[in-house]
N, C-alpha and C. Protein backbone atom coordinates (compact mmCIF):
# COMPACT_ATOMS: atom_id res chain seq x y z
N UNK A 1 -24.13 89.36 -1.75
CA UNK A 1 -22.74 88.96 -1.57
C UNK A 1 -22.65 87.46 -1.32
N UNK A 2 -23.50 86.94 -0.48
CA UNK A 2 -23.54 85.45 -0.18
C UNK A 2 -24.01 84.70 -1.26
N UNK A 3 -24.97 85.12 -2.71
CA UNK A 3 -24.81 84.62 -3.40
C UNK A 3 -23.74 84.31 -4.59
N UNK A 4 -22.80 85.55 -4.46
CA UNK A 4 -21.81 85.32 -5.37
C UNK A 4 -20.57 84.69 -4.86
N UNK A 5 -20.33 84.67 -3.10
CA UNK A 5 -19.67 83.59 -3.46
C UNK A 5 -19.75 82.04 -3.10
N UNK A 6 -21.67 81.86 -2.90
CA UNK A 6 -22.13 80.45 -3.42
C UNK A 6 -21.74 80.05 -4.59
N UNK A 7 -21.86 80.75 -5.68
CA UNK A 7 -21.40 80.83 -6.74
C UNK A 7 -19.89 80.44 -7.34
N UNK A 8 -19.08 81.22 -6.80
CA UNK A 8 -17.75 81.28 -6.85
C UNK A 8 -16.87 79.88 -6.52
N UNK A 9 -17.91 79.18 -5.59
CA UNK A 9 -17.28 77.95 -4.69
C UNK A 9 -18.23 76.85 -5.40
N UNK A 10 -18.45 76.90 -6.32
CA UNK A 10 -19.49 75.82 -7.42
C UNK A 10 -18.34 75.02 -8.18
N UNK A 11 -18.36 73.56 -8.51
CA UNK A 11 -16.88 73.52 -9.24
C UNK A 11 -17.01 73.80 -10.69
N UNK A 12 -18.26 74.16 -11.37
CA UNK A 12 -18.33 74.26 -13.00
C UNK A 12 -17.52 75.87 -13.04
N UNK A 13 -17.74 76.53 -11.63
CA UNK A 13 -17.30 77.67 -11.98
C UNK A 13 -15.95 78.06 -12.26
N UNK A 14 -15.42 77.36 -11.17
CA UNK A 14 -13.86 77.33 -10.86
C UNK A 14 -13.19 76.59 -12.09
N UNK A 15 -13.94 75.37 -12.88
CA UNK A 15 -13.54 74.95 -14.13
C UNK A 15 -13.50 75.80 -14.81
N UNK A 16 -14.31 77.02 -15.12
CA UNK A 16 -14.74 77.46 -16.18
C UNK A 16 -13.62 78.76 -15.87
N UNK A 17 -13.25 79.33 -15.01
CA UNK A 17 -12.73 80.34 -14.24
C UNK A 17 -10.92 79.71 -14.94
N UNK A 18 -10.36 78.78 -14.63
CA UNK A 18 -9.42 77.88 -15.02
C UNK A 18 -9.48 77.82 -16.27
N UNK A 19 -9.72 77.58 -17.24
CA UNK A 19 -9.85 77.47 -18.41
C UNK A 19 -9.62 78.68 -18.94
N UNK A 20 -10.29 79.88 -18.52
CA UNK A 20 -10.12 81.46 -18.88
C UNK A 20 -8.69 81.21 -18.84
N UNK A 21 -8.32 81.51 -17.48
CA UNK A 21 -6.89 81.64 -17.10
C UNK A 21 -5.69 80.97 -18.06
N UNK A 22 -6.15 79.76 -18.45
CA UNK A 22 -5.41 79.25 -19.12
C UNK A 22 -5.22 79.33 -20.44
N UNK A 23 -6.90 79.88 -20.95
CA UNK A 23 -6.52 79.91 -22.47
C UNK A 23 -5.95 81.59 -22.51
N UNK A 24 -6.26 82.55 -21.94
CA UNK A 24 -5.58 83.62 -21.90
C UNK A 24 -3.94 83.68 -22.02
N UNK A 25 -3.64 82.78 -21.09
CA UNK A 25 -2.25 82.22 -20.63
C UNK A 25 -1.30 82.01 -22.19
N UNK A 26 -1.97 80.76 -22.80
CA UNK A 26 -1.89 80.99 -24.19
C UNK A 26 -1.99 81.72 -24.85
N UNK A 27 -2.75 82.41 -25.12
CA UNK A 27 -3.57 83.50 -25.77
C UNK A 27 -1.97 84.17 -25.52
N UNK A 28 -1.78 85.05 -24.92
CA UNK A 28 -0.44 85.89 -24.69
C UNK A 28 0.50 85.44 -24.88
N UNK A 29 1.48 84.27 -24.63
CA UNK A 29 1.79 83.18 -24.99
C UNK A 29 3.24 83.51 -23.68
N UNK A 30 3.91 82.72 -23.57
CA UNK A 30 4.57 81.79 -21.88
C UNK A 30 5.80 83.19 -22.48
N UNK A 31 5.90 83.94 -21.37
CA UNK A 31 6.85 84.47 -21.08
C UNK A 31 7.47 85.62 -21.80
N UNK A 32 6.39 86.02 -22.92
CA UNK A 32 6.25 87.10 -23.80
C UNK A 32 5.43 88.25 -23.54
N UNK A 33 5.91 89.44 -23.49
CA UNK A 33 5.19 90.84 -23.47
C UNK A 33 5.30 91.67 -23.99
N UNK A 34 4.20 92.60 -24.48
CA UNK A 34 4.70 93.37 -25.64
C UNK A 34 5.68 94.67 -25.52
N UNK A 35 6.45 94.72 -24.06
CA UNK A 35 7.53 95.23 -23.49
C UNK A 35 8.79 94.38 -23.96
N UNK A 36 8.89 93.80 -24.40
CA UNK A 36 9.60 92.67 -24.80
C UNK A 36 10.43 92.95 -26.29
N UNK A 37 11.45 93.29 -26.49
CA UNK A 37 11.84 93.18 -28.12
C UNK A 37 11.57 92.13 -28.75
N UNK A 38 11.51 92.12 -30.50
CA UNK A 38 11.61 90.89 -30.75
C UNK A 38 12.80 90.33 -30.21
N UNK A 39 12.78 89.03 -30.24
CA UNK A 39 13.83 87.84 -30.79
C UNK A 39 15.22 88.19 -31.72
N UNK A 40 16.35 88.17 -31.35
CA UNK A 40 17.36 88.15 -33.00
C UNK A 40 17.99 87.21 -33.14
N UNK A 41 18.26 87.19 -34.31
CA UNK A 41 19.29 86.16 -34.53
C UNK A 41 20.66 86.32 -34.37
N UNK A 42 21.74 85.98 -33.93
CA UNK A 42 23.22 86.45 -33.80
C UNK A 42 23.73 87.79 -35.31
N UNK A 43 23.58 86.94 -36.31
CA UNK A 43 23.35 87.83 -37.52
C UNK A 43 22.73 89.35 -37.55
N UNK A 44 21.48 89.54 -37.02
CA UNK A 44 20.56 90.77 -36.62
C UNK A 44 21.06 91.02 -35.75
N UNK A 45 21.89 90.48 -34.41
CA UNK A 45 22.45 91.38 -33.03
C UNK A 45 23.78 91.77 -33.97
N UNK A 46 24.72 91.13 -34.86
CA UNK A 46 26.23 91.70 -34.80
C UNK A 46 25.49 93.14 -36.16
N UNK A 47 24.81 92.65 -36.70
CA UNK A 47 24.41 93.97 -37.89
C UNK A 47 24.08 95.21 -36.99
N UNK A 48 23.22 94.89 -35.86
CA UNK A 48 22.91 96.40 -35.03
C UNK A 48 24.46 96.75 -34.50
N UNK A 49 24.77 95.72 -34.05
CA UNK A 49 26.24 96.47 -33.25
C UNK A 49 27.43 96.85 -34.23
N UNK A 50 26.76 97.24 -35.53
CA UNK A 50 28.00 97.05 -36.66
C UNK A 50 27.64 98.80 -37.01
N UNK A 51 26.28 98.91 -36.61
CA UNK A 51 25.76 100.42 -37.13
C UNK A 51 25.77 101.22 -35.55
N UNK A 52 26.50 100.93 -34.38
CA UNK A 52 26.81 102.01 -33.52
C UNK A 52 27.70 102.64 -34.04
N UNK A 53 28.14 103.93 -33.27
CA UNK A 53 29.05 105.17 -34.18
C UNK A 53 29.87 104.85 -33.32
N UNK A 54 31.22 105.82 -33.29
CA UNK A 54 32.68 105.10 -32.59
C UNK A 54 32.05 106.35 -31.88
N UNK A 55 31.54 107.30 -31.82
CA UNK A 55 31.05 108.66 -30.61
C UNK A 55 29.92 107.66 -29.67
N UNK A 56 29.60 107.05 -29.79
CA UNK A 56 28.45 106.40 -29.25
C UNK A 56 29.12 104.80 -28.09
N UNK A 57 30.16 104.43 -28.93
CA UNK A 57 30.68 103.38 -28.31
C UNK A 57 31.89 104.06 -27.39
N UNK A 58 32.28 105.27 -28.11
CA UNK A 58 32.96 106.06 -27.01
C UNK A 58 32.52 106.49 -25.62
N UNK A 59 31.50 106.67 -25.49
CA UNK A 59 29.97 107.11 -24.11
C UNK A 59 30.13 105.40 -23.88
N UNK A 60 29.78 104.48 -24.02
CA UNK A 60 29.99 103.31 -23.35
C UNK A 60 31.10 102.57 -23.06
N UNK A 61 31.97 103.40 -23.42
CA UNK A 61 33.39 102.93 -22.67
C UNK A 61 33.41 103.81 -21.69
N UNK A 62 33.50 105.14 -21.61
CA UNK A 62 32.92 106.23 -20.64
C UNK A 62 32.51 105.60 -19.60
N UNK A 63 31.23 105.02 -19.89
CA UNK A 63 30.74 104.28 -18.80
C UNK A 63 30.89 103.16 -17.96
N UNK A 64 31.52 102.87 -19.10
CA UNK A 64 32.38 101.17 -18.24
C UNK A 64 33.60 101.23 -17.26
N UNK A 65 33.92 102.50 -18.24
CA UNK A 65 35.64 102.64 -16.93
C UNK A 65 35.02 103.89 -15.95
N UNK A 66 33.68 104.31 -15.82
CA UNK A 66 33.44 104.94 -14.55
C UNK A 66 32.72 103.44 -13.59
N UNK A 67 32.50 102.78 -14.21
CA UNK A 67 32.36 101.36 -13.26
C UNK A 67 30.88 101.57 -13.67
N UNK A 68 30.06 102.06 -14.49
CA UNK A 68 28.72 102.08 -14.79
C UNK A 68 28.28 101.41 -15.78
N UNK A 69 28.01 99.91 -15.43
CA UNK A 69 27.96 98.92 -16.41
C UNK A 69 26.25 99.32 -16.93
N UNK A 70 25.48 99.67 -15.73
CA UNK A 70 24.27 99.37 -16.19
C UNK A 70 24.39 100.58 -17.26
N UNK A 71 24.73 101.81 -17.00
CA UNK A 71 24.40 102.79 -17.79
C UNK A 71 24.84 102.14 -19.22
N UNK A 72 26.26 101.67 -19.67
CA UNK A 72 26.54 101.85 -20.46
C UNK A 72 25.46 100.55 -21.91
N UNK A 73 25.16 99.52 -20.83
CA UNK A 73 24.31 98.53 -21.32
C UNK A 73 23.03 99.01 -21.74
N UNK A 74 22.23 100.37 -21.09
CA UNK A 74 21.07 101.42 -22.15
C UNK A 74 21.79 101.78 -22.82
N UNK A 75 22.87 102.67 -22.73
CA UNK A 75 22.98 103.84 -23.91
C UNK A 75 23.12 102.46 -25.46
N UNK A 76 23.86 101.33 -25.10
CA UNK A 76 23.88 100.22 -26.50
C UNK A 76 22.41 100.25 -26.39
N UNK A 77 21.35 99.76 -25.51
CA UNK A 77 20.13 99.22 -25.86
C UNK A 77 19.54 100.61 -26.84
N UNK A 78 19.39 101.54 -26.16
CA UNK A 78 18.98 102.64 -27.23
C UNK A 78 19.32 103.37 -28.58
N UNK A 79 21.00 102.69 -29.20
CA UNK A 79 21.51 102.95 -30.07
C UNK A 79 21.06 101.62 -30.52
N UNK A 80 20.53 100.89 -30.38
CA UNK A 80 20.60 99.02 -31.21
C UNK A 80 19.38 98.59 -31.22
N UNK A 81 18.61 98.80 -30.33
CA UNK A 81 17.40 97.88 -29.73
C UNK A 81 17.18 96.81 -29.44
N UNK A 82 18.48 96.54 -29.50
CA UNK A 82 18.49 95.05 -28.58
C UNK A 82 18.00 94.92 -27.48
N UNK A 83 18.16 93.76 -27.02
CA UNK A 83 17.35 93.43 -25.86
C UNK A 83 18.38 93.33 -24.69
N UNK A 84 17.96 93.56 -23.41
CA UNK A 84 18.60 92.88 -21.91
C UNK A 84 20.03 92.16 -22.46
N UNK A 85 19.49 91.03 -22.51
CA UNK A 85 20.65 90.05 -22.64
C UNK A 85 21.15 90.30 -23.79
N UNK A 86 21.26 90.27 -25.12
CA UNK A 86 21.83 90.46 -25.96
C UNK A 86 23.00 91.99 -25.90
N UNK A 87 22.60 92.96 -24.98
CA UNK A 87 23.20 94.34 -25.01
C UNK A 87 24.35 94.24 -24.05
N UNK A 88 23.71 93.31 -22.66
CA UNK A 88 24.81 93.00 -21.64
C UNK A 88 25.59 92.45 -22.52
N UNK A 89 25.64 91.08 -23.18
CA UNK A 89 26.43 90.44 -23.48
C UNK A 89 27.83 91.29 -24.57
N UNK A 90 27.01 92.10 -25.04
CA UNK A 90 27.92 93.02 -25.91
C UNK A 90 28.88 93.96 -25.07
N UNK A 91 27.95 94.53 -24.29
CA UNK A 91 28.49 95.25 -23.52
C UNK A 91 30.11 94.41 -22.44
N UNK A 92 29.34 93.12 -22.08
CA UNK A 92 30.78 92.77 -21.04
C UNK A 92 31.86 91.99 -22.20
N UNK A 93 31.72 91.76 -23.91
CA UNK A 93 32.13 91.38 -24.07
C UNK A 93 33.49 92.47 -24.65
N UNK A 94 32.85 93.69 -24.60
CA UNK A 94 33.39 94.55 -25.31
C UNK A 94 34.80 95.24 -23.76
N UNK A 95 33.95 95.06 -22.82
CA UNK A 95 34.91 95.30 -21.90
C UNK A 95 36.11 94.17 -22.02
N UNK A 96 35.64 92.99 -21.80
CA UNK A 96 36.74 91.92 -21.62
C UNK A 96 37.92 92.57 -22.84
N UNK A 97 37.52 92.58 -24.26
CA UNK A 97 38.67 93.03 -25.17
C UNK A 97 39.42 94.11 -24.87
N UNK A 98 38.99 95.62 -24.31
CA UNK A 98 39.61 96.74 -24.05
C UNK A 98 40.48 96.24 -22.80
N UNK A 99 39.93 95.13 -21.90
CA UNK A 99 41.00 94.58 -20.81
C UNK A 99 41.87 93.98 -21.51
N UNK A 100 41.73 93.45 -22.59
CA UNK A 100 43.27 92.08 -23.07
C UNK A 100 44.20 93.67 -23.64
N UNK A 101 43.77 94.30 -24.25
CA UNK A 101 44.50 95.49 -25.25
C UNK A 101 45.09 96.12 -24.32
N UNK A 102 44.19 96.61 -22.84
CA UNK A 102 45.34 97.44 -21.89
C UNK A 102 46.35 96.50 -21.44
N UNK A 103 46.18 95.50 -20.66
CA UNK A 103 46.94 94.73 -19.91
C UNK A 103 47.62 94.03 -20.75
């Protein structure tokens, strides 16, 4: 044990230890996981939200006027595959309009 962490406290090691870290770092690349959707382009987000069904956007209005934003922001992610932000954004933008139409 005392030799490994003589070892450990060497500085070629800790260079070499750093370098892993970093080219890995790269290697995966800054802030990407393969939990992660791709990327879309505005074009590829309005085409998915063009192929939800009006039964489907009906369940996310459902959900919005029970005050269940998060729910209704999966049931779009799982009809679209959009991502987080792209689904919220649909999602609160779609509320704001059903607010101008009631009021």
């Amino acid at each position: 044990m005392n030799a490994l962490a003589q070892a450990l406290s060497q500085p070629a090691t800790l260079l070499v230890a750093a370098l892993a870290f970093a080219l890995g770092f790269l290697v995966r690349g800054i802030g990407l996981n393969s939990f992660s959707p791709p990327l879309m382009t505005e074009a590829q987000i309005e085409e998915a939200l063009s192929k939800v069904t009006k039964a489907k956007w009906a369940e996310i209005d459902r959900a919005t006027d029970d005050r269940k934003k998060i729910l209704a922001i999966k049931l779009l992610r799982e009809q679209t595959g959009l991502g987080l932000k792209a689904s919220k954004k649909a999602v609160e933008a779609r509320m704001q309009s059903r607010h101008r139409m009631r009021g």
